[in-house]
Protein backbone atom coordinates (compact mmCIF):
# COMPACT_ATOMS: atom_id res chain seq x y z
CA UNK A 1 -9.32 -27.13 0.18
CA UNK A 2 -8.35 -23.53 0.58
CA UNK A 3 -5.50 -22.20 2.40
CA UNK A 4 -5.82 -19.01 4.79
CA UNK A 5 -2.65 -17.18 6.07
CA UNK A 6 -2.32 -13.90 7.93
CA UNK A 7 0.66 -11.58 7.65
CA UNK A 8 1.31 -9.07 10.21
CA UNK A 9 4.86 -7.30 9.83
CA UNK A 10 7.01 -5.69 12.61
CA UNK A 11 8.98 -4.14 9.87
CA UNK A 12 5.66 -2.00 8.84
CA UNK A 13 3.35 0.38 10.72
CA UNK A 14 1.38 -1.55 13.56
CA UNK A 15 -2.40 -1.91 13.15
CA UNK A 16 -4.28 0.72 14.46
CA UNK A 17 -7.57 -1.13 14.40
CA UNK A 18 -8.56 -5.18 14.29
CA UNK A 19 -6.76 -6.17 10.80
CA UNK A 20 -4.13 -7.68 9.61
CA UNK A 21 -1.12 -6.18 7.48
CA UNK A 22 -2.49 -8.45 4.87
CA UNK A 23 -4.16 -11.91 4.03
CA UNK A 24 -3.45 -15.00 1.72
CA UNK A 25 -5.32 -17.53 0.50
CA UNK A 26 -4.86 -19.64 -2.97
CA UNK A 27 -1.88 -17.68 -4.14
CA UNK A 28 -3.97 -14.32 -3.67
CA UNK A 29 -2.71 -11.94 -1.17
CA UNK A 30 -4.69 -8.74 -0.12
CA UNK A 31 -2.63 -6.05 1.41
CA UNK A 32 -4.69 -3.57 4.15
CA UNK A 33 -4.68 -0.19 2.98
CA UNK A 34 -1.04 1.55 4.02
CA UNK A 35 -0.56 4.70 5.40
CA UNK A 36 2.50 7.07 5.40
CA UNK A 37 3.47 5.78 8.81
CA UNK A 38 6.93 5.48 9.75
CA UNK A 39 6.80 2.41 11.19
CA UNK A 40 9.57 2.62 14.16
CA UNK A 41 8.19 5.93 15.19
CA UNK A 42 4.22 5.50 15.02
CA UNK A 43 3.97 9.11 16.68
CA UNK A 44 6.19 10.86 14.00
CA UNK A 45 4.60 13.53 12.26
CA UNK A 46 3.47 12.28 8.62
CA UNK A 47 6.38 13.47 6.29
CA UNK A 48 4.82 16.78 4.21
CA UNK A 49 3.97 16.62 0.70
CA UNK A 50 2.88 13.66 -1.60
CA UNK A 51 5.70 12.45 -2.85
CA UNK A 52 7.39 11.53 0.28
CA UNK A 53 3.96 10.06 1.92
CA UNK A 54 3.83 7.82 -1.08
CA UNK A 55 7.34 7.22 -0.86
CA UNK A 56 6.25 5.78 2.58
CA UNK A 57 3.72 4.16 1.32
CA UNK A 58 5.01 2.49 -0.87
CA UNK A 59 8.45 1.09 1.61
CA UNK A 60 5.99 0.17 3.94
CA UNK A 61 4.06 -1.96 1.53
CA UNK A 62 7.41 -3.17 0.50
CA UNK A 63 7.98 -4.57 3.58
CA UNK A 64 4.63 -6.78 3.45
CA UNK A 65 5.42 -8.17 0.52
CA UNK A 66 8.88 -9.30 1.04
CA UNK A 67 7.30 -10.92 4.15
CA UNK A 68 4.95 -12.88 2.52
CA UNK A 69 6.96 -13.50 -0.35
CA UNK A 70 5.41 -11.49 -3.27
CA UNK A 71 6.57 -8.79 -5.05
CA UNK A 72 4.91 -5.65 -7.09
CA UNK A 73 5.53 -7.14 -10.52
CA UNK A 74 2.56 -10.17 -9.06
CA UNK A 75 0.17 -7.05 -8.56
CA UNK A 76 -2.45 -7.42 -10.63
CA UNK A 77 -5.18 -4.75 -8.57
CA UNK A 78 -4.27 -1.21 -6.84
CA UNK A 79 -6.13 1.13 -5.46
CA UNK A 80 -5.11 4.58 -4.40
CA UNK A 81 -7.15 7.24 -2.35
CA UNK A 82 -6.15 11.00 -2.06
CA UNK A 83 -7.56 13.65 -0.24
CA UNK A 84 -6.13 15.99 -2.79
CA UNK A 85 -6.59 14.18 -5.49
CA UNK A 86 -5.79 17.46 -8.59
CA UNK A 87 -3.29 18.97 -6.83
CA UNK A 88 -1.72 15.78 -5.79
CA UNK A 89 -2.43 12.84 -8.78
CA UNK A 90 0.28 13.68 -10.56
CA UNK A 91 3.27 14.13 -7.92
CA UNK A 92 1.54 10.36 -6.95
CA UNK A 93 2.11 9.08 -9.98
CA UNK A 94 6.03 10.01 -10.05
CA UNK A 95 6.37 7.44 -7.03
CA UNK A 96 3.62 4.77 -8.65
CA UNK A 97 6.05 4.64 -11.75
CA UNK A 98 9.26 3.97 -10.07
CA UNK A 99 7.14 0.30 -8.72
CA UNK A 100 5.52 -0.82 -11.94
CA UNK A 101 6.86 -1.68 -15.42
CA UNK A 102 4.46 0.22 -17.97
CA UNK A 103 4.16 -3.15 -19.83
CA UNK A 104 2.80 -5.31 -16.87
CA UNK A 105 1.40 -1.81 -15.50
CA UNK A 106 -1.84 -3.70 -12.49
CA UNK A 107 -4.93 -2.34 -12.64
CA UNK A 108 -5.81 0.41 -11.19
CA UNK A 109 -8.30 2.76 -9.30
CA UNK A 110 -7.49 6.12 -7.82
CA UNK A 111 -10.53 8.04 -5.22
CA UNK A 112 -10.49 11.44 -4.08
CA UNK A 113 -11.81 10.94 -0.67
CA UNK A 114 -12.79 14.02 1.70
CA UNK A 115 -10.21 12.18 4.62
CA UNK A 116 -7.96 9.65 5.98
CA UNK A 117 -6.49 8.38 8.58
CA UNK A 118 -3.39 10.51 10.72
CA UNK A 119 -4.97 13.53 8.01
CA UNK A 120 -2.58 11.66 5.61
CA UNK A 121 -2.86 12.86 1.92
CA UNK A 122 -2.61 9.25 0.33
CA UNK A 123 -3.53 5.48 1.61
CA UNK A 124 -2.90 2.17 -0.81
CA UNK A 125 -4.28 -1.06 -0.62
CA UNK A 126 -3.72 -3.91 -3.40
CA UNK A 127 -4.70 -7.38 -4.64
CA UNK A 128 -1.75 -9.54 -5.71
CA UNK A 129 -1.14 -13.05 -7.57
CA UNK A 130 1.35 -15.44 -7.30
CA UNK A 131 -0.23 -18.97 -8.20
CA UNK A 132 -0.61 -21.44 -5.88
């Protein structure tokens, strides 16, 4: 029988909507799409530029995984949406590198979407594996 747990993190952004910072079940966790919220000042103004919102990004993700015990070498799916996806894939990609060993690199999709949430230029979700 399968095994269902629900992560929600005070040491990441609070939910703006009915979700939860991320889900487990069989040794599979699937983290909520992050944005560059800082999450003990949910009113701040998103930082400017894309390689500090990913920076964000990325801690705040950081903290759901050290919740829930995982870490970004058990990703195995990410995907990555960008408003401004030319001007901003590659200043993205300086802060995806610093997470991910080229030679266990997850899979990967990156969208350029038309918006997201807070106008925020980047937003991350991703599919990890531990094992049961």
């Amino acid at each position: 029988m399968s095994s269902i747990s629900y992560h929600n993190v005070e040491s990441a952004p609070a939910p703006v909507a009915p979700y939860h910072h991320a889900v487990e079940a069989d040794g599979w966790l699937y983290v909520t799409g992050q944005l560059p919220i800082d999450p003990y000042n949910d009113g701040a103004p998103l930082p400017e530029g894309i390689v500090a919102q990913t920076e964000l990004v990325f801690k705040n993700i950081q903290e759901i995984l050290d919740q829930a015990g995982y870490k970004f070498t058990d990703a195995v799916y990410v995907r990555m949406f960008l408003t401004r996806f030319h001007e901003d894939f590659a200043g993205m990609n300086t802060v995806y590198t610093q997470y991910f060993e080229r030679d266990t690199l997850p899979a990967r999709t990156t969208v350029g979407v038309a918006a997201l949430g807070r106008d925020a230029l980047v937003e991350i979700d991703m599919v990890l594996y531990r094992g049961k």
